[in-house]
N, C-alpha and C. Protein backbone atom coordinates (compact mmCIF):
# COMPACT_ATOMS: atom_id res chain seq x y z
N UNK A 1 19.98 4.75 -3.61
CA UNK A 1 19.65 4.51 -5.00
C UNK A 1 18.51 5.43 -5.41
N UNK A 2 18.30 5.75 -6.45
CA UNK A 2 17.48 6.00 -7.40
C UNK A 2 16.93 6.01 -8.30
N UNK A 3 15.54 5.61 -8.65
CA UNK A 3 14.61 5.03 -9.63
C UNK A 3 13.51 6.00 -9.98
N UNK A 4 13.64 6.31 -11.17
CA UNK A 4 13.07 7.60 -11.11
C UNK A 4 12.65 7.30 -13.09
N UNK A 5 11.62 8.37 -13.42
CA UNK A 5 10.67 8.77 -14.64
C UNK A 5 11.00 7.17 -15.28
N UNK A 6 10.41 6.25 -14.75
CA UNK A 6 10.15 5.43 -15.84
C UNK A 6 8.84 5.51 -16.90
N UNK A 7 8.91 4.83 -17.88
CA UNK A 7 7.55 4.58 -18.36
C UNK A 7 6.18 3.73 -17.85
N UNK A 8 6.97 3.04 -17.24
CA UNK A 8 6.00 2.12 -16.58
C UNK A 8 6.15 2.47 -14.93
N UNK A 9 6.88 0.80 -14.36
CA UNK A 9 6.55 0.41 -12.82
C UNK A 9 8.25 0.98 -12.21
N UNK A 10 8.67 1.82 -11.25
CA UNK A 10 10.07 1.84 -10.93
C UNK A 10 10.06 0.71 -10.68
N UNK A 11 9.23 -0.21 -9.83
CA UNK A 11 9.83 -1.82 -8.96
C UNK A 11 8.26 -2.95 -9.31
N UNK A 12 8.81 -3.52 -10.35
CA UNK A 12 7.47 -4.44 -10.86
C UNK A 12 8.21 -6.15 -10.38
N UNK A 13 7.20 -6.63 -9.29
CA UNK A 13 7.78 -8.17 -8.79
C UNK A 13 6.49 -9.01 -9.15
N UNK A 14 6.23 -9.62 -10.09
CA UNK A 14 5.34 -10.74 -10.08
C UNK A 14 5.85 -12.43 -9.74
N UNK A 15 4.86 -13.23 -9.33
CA UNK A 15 5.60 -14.62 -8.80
C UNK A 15 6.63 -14.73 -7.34
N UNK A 16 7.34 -15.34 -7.11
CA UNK A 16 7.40 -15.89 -5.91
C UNK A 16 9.09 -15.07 -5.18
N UNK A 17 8.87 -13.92 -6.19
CA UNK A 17 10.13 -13.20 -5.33
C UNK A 17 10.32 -12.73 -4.16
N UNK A 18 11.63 -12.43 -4.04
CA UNK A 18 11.38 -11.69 -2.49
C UNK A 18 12.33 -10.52 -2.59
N UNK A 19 12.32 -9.37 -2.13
CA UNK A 19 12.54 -7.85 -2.81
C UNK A 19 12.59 -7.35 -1.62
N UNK A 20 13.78 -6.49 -1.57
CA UNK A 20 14.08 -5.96 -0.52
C UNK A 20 14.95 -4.59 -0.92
N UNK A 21 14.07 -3.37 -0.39
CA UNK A 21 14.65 -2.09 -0.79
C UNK A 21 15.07 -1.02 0.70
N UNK A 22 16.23 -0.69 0.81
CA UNK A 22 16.65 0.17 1.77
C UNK A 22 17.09 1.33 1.44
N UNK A 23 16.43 2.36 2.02
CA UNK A 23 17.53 4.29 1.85
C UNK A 23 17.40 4.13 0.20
N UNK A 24 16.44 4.31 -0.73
CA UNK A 24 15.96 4.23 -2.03
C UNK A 24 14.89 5.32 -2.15
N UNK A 25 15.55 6.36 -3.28
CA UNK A 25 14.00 7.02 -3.77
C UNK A 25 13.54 6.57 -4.83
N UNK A 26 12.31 6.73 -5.26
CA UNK A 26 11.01 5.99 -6.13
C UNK A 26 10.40 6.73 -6.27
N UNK A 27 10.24 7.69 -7.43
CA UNK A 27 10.00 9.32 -7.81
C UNK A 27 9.25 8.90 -9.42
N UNK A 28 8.49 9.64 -9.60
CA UNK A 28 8.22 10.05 -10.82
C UNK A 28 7.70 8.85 -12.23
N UNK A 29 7.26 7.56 -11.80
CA UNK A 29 7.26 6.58 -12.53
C UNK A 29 5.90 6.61 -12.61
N UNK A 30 5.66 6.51 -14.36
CA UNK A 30 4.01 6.33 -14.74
C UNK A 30 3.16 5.51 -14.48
N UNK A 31 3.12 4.30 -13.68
CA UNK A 31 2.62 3.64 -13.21
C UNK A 31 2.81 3.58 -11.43
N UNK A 32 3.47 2.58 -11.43
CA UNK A 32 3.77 2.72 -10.02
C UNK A 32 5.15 2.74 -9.30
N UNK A 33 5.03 2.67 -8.03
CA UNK A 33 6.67 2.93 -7.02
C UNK A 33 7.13 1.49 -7.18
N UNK A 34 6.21 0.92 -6.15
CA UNK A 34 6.80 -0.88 -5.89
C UNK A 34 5.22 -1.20 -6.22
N UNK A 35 5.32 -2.47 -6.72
CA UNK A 35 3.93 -2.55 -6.94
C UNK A 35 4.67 -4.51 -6.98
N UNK A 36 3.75 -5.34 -6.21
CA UNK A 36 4.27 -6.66 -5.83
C UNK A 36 2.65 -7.83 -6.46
N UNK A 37 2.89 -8.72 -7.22
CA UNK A 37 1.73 -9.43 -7.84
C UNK A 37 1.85 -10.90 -7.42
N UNK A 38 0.77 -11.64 -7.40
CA UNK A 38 0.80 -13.23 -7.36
C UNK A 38 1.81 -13.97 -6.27
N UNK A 39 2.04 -13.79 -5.41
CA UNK A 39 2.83 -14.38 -4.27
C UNK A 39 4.26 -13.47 -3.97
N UNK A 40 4.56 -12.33 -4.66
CA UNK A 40 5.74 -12.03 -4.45
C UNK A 40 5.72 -11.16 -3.06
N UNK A 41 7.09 -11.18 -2.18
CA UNK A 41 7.30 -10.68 -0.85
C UNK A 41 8.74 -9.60 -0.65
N UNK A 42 7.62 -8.25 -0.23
CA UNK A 42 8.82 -7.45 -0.35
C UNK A 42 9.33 -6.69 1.22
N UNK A 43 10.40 -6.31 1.73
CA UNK A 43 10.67 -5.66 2.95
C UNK A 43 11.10 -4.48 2.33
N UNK A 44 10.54 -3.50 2.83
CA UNK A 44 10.98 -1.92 2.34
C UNK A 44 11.00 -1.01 3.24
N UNK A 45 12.54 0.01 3.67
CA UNK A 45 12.77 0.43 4.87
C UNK A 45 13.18 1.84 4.24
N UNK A 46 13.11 3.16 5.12
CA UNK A 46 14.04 3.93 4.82
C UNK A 46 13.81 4.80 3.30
N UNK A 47 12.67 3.86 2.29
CA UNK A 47 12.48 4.83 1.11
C UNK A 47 11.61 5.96 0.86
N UNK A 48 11.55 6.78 -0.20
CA UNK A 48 10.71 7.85 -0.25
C UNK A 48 10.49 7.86 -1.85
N UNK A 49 8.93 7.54 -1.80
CA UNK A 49 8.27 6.86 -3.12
C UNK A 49 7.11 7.90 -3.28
N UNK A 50 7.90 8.95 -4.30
CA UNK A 50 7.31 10.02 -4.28
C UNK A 50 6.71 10.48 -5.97
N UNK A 51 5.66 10.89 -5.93
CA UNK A 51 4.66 11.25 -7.48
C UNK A 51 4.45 10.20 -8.52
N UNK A 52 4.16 8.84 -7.91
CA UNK A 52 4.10 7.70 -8.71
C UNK A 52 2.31 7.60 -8.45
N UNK A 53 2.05 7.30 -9.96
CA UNK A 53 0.64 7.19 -9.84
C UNK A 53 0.03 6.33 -9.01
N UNK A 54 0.38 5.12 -8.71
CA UNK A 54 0.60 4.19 -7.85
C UNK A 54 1.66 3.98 -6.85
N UNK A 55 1.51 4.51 -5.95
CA UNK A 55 2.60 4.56 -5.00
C UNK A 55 3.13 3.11 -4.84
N UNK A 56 2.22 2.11 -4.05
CA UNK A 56 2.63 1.03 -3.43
C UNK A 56 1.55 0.07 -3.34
N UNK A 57 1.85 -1.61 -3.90
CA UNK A 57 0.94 -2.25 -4.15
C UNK A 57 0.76 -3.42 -4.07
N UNK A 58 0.17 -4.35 -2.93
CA UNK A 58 0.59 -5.98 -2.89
C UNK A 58 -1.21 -6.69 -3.89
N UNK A 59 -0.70 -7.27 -4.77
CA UNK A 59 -2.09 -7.61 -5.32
C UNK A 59 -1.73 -9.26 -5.54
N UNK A 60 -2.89 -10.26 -5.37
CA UNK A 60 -3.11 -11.24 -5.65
C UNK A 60 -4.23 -11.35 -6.32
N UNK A 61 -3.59 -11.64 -8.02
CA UNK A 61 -4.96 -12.48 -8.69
C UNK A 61 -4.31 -13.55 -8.73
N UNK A 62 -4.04 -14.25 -8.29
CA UNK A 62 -3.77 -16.15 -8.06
C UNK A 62 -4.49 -16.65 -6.69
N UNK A 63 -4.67 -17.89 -6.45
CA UNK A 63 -4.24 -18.55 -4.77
C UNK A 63 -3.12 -18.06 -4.32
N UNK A 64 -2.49 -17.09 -3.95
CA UNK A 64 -1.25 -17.02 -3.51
C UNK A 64 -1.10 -15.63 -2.41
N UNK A 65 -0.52 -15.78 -1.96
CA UNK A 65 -0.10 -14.54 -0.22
C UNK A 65 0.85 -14.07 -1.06
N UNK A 66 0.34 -12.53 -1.44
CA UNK A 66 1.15 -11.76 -1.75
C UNK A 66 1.37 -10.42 -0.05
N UNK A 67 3.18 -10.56 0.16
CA UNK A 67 3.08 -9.37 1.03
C UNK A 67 4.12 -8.58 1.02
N UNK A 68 3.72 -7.54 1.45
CA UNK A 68 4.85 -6.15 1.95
C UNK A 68 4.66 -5.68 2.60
N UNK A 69 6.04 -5.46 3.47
CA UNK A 69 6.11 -4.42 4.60
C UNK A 69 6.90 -3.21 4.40
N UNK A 70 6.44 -2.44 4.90
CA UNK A 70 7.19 -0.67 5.11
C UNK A 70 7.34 0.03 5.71
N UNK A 71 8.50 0.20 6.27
CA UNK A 71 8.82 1.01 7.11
C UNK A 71 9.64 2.43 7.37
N UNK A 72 9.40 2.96 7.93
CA UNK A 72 10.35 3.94 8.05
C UNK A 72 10.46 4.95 6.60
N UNK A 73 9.38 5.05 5.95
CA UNK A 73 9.33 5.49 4.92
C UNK A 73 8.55 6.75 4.62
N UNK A 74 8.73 7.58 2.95
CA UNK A 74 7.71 8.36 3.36
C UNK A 74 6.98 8.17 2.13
N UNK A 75 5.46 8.36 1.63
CA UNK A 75 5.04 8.06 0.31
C UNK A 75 4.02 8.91 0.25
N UNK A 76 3.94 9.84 -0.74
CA UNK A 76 3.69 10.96 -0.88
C UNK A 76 3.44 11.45 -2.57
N UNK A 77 2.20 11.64 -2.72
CA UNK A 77 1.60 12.28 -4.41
C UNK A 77 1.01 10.80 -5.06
N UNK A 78 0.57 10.81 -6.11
CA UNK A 78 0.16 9.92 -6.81
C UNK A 78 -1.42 10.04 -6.41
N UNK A 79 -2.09 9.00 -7.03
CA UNK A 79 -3.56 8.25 -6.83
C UNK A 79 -3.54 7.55 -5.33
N UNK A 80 -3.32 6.12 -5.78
CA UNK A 80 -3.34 5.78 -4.37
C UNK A 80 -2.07 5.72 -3.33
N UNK A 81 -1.59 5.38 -2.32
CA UNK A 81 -0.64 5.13 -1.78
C UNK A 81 -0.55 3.94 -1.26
N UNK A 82 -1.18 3.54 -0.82
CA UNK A 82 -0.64 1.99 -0.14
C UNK A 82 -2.13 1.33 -0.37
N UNK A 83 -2.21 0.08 -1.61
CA UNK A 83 -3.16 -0.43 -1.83
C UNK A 83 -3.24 -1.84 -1.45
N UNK A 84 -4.06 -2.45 -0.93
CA UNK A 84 -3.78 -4.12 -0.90
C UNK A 84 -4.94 -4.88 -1.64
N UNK A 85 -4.68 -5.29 -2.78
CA UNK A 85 -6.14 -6.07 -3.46
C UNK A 85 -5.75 -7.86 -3.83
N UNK A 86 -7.28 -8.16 -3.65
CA UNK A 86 -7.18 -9.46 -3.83
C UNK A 86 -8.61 -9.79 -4.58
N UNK A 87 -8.03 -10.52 -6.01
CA UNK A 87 -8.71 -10.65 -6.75
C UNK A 87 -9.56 -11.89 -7.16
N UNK A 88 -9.06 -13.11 -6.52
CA UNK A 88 -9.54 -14.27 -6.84
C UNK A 88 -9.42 -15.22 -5.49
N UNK A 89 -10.53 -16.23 -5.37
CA UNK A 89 -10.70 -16.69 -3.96
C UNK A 89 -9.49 -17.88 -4.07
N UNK A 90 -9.04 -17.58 -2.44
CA UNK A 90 -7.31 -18.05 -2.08
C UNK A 90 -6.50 -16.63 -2.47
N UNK A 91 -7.08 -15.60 -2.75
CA UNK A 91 -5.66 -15.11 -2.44
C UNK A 91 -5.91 -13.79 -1.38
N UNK A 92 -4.56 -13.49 -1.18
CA UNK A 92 -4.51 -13.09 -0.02
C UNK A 92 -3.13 -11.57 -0.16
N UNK A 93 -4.07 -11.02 -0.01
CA UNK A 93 -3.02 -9.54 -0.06
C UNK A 93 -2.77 -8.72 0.99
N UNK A 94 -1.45 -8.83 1.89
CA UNK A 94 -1.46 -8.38 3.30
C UNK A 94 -0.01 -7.37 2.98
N UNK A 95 -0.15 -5.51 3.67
CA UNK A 95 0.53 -4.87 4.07
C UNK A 95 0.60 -4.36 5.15
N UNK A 96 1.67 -4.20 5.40
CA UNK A 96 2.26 -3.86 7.13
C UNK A 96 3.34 -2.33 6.76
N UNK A 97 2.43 -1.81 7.40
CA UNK A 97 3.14 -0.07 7.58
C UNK A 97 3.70 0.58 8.48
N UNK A 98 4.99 0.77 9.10
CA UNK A 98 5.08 0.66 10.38
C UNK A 98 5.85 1.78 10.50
N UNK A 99 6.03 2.86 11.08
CA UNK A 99 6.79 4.58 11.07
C UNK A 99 6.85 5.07 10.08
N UNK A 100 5.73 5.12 9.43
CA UNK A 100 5.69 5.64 7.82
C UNK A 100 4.51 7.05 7.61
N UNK A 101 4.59 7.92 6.90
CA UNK A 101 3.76 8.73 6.56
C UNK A 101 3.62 8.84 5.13
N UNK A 102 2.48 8.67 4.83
CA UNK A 102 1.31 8.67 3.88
C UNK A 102 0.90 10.51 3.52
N UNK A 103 1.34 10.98 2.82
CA UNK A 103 0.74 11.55 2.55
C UNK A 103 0.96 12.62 1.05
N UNK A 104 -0.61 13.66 0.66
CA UNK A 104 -0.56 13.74 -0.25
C UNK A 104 -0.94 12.84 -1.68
N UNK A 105 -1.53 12.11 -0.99
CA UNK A 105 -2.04 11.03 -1.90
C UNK A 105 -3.65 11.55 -2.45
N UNK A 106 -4.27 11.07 -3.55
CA UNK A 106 -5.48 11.23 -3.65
C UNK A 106 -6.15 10.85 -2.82
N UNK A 107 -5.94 8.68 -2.48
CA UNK A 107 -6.57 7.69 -1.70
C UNK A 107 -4.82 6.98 -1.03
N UNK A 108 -5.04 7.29 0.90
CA UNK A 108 -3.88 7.27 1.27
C UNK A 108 -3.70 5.51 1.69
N UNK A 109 -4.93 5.09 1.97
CA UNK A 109 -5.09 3.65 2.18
C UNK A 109 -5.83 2.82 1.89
N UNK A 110 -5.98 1.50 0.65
CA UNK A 110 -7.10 1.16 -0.12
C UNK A 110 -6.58 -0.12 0.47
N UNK A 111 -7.95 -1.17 1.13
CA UNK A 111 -7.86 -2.59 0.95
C UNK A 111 -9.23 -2.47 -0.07
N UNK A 112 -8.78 -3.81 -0.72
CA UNK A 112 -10.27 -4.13 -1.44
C UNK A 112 -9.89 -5.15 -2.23
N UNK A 113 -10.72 -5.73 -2.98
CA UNK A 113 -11.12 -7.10 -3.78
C UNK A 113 -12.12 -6.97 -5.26
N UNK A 114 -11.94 -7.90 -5.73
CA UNK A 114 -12.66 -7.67 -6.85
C UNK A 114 -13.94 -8.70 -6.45
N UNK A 115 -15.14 -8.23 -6.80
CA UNK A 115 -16.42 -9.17 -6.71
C UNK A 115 -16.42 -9.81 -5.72
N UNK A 116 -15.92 -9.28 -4.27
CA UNK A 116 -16.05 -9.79 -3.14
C UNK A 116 -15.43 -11.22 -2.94
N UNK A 117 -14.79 -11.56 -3.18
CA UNK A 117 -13.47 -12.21 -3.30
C UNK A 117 -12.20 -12.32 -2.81
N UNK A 118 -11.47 -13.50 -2.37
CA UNK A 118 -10.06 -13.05 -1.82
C UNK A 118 -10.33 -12.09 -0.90
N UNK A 119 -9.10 -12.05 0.17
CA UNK A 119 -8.62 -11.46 1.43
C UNK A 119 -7.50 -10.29 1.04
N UNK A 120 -7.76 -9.08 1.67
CA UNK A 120 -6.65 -7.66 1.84
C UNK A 120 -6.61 -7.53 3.17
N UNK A 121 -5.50 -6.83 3.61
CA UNK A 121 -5.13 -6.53 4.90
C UNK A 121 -4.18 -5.51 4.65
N UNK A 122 -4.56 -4.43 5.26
CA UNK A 122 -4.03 -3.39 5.55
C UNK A 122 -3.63 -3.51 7.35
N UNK A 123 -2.20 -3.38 7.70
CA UNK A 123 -2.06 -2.96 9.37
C UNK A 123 -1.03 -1.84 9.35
N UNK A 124 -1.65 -0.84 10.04
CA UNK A 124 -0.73 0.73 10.45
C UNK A 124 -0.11 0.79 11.60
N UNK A 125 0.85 1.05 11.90
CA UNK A 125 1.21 1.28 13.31
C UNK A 125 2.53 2.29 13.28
N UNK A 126 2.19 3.44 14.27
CA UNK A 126 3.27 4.53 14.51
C UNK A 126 3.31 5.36 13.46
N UNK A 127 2.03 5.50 12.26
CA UNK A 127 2.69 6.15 11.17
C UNK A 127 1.61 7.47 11.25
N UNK A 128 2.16 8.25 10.15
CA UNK A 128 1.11 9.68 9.93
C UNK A 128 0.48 9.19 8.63
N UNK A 129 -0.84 9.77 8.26
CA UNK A 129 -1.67 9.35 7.43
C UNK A 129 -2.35 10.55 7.56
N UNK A 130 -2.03 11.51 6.60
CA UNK A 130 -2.74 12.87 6.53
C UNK A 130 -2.56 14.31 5.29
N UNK A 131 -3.08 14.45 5.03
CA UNK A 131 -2.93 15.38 4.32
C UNK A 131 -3.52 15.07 2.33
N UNK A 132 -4.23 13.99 2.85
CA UNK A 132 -4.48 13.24 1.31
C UNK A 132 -5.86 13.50 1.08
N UNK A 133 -6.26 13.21 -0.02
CA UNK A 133 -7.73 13.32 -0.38
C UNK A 133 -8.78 12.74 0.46
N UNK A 134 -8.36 11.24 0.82
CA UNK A 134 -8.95 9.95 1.30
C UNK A 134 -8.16 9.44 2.22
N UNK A 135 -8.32 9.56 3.50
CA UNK A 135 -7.44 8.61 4.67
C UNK A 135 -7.58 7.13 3.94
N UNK A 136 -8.42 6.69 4.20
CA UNK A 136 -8.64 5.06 3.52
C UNK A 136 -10.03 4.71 3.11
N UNK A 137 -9.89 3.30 2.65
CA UNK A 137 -10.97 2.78 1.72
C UNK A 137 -10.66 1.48 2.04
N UNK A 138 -12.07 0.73 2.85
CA UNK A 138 -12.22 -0.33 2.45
C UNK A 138 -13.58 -0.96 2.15
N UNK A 139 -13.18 -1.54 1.00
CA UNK A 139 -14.46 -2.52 0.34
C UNK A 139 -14.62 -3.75 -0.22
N UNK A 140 -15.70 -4.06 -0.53
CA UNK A 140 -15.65 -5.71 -0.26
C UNK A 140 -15.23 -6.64 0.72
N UNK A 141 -16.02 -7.98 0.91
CA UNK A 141 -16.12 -9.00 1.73
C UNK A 141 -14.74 -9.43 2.14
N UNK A 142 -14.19 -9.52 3.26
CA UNK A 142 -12.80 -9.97 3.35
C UNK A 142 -11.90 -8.79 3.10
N UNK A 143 -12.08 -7.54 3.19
CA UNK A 143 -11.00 -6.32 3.06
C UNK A 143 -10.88 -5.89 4.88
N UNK A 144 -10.23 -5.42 4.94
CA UNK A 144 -9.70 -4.78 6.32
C UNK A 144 -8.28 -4.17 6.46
N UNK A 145 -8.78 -2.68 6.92
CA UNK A 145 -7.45 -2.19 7.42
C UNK A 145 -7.63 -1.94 9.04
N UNK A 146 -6.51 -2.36 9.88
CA UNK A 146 -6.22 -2.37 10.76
C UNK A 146 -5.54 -1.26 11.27
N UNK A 147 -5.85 -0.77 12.61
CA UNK A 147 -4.56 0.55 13.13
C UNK A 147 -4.08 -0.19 14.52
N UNK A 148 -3.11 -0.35 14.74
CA UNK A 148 -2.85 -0.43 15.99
C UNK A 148 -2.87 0.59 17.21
N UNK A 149 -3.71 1.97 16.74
CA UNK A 149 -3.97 2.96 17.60
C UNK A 149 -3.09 3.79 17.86
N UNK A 150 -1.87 4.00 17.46
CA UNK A 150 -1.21 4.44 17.77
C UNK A 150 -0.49 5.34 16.39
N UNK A 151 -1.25 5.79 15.60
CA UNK A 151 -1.31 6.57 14.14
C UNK A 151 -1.51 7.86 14.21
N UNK A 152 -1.02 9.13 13.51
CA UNK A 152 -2.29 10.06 13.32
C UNK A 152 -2.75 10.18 11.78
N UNK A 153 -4.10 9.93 12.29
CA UNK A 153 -4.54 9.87 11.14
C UNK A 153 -5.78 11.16 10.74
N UNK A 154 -5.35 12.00 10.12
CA UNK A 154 -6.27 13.60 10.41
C UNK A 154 -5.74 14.31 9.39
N UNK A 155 -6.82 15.13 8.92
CA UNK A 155 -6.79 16.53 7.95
C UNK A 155 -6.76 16.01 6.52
N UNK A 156 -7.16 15.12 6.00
CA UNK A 156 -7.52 14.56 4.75
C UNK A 156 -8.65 15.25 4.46
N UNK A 157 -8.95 15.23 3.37
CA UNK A 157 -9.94 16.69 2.22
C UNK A 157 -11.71 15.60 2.49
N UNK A 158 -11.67 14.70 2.73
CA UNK A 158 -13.08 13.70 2.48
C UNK A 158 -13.15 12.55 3.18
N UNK A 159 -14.72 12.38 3.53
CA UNK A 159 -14.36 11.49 4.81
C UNK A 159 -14.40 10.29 4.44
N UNK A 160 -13.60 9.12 5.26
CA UNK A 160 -13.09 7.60 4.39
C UNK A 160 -14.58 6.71 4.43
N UNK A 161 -14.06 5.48 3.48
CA UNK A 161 -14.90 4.56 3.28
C UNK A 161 -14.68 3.38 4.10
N UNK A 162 -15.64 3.40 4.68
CA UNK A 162 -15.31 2.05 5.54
C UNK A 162 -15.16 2.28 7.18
N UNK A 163 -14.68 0.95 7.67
CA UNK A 163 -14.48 1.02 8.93
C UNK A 163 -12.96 0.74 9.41
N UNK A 164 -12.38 1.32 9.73
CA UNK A 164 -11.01 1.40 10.76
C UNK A 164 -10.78 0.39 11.55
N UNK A 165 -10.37 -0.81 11.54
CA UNK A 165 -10.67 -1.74 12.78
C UNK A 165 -9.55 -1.26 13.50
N UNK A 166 -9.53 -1.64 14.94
CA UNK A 166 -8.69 -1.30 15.95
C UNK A 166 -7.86 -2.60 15.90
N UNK A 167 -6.33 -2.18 16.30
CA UNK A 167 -5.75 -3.55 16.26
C UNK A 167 -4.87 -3.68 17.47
N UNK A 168 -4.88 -4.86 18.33
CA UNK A 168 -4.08 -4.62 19.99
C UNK A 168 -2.17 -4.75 19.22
């Protein structure tokens, strides 16, 4: 499939959906690629979510576990690429990245929160993360991205914010 120059979001899920995209490009949309809000849960395999200002995005402003996983993918241009925010306390914004490369992004990996608030989770494993402005960013109380060590993560233009936790 293909989803391509929208005006807005190619893949906008708010509330308690569950979204599942395979062998899909996600090109050229003024906002964002997949971008997932308030409890919605997405599995995404196989796509290439490419020059979206927002590549990819699990956000909770509710109490609610918003998540996505991605795999096997490639995401590449835009601002950020794989963001996880959580905006209000109870919620909870968790992505899982797993044989994927990141790159070309301004900011290739953002957890963060608004006013130190709510939980993000970023976890990497097996993927490339390189060639972007910003490997990652994390900020505020309760943000964390995780690597399972087994990433490369190198040759980004500026050095990241935050700390890298190691993950077994």
């Amino acid at each position: 499939s293909l989803i391509a120059n929208l005006p807005n979001s190619g893949v906008l899920v708010i509330g308690s959906g569950t979204l599942k995209i395979t062998d899909t490009i996600i090109r050229n949309n003024a906002i964002g690629g997949v971008l997932l809000f308030n409890g919605a849960t997405a599995d995404i395999s196989g796509a290439k979510i490419l020059e979206n200002t927002f590549a990819m995005g699990a956000v909770s402003s509710t109490a609610t576990t918003t998540t996505m996983s991605i795999s096997d993918s490639l995401i590449s241009g835009g601002t950020n690429g794989v963001d996880a925010r959580a905006d209000l306390a109870g919620g909870i914004a968790k992505v899982f990245v797993t044989r994927s490369t990141v790159d070309g992004c301004d900011l290739a990996l953002i957890s963060h929160n608004n006013g130190g608030v709510g939980s993000s989770l970023i976890t990497v494993s097996g993927s490339t993360i390189a060639n972007n402005g910003q490997g990652w960013s994390v900020s505020g109380a309760g943000t964390v991205i995780k690597s399972l060590g087994n990433n490369h993560i190198q040759d980004n233009t500026n050095p990241p914010i935050g700390t890298l936790t190691a993950a077994s």
